[in-house]
Protein backbone atom coordinates (compact mmCIF):
# COMPACT_ATOMS: atom_id res chain seq x y z
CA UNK A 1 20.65 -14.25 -14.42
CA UNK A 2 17.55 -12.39 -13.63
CA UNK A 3 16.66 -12.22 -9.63
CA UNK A 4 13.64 -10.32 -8.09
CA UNK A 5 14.00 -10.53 -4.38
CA UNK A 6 10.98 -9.65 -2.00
CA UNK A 7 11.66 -8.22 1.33
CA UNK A 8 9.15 -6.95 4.16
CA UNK A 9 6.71 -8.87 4.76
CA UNK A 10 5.56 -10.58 8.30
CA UNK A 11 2.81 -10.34 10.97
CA UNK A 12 1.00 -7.40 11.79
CA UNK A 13 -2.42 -7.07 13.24
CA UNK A 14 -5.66 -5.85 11.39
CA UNK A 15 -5.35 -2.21 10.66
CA UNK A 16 -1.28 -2.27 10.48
CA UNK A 17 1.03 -1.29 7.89
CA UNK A 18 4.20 -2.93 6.07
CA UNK A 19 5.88 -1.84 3.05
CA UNK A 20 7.13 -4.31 0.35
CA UNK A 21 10.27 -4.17 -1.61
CA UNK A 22 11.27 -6.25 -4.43
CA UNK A 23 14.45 -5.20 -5.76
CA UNK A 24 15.37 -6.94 -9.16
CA UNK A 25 18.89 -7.21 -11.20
CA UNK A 26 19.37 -8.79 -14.30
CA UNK A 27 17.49 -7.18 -16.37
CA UNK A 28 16.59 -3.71 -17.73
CA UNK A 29 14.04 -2.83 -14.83
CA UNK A 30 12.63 0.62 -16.84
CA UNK A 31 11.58 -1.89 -19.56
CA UNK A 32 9.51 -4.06 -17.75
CA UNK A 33 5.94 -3.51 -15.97
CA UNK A 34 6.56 -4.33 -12.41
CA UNK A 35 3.48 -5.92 -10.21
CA UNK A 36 2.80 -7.40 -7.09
CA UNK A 37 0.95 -10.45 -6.98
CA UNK A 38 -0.97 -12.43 -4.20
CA UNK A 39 -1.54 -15.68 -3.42
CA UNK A 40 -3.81 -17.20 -0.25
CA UNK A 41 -3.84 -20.88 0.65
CA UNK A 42 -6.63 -22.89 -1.43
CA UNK A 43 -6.73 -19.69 -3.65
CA UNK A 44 -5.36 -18.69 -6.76
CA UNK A 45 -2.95 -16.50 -7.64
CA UNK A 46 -3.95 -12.91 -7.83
CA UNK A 47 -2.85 -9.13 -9.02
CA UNK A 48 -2.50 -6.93 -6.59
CA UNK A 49 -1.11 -4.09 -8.51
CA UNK A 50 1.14 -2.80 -11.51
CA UNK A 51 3.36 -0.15 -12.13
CA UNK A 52 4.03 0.34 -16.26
CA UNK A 53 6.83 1.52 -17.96
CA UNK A 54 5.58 4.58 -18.71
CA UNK A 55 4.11 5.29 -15.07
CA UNK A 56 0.63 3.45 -15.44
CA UNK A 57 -0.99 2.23 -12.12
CA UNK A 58 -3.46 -0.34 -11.79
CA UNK A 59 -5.00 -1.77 -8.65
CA UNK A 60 -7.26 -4.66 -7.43
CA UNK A 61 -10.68 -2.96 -6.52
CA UNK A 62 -9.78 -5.08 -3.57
CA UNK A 63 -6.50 -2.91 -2.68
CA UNK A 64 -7.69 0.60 -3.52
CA UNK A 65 -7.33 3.47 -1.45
CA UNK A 66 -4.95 0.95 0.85
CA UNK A 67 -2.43 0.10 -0.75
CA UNK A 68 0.38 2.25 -3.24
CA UNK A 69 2.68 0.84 -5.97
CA UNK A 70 5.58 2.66 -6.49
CA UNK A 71 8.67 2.08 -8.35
CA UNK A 72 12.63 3.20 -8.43
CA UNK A 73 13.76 2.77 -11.38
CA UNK A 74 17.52 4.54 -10.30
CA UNK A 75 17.36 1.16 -7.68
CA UNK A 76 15.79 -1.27 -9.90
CA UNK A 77 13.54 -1.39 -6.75
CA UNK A 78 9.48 -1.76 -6.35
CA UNK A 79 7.40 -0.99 -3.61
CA UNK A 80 4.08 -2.00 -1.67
CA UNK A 81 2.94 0.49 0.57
CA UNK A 82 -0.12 -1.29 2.41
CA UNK A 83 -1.78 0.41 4.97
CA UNK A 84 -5.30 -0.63 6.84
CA UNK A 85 -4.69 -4.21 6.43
CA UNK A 86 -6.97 -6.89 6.85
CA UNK A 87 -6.97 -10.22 7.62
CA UNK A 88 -7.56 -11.42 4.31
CA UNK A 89 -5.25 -9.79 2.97
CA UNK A 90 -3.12 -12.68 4.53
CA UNK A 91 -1.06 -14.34 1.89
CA UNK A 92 1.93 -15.26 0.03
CA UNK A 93 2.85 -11.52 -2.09
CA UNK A 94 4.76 -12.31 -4.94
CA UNK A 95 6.85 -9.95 -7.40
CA UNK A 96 6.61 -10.27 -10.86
CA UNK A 97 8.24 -8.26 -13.81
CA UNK A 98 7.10 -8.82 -17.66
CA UNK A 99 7.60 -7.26 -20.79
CA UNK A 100 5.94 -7.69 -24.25
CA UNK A 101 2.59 -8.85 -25.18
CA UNK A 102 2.35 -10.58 -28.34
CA UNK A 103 4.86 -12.67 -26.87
CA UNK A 104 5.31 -11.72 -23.26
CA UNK A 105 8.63 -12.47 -20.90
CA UNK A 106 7.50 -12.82 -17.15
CA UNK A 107 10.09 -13.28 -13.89
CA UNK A 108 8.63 -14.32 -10.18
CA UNK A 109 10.64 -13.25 -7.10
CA UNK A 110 10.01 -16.21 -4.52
CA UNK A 111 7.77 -14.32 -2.31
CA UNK A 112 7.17 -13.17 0.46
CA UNK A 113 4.76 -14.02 3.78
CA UNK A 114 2.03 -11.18 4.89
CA UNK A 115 -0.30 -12.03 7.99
CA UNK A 116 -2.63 -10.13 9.27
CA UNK A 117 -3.97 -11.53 12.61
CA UNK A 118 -7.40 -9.79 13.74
């Protein structure tokens, strides 16, 4: 059974910091491109950031030069370093891990609450 559990979110005020974790099990986590996806109430889902297999990094023009994607792949762990937050950056931050892309396979953690208050 394949589980991706977020972890650090919460309230911080405008300028703060909080690191995400998502640790996952259940599948072969080196395989898979790990992101971190947002979602703000009335909005759509959106990427925040990816960290590929083979090391790539991609970031929202939004999120660059705040926020870091790493990954663990010893822990089967992925991170979200977010520093100089602002307020909307407020919303729901939601793991994902997929593989393939003729036919791609795609897991959601269940998320996890970030507020910024200004």
């Amino acid at each position: 059974q394949v589980q991706l559990v977020e972890s650090g979110g919460g309230l911080v005020q405008d300028g703060g910091s909080l690191r995400l974790s998502c640790t996952a099990s259940g599948i072969a986590f080196s395989n898979y491109v790990m992101g971190w996806y947002r979602q703000a109430p009335g909005k759509q889902r959106e990427l925040v950031a990816t960290a590929g297999s083979g090391g790539s990094i991609n970031y929202a023009d939004s999120v660059k030069g705040r926020f870091t994607i790493s990954r663990d792949n010893a822990k089967n762990i992925v991170y979200l370093q977010m520093n100089s937050l602002k307020p909307e950056d407020t919303a729901a931050y939601y793991c994902n891990a997929r593989i393939g892309t003729l036919v791609p396979r795609t897991y959601w953690g269940q998320g996890t609450q970030v507020t910024v208050s200004s």
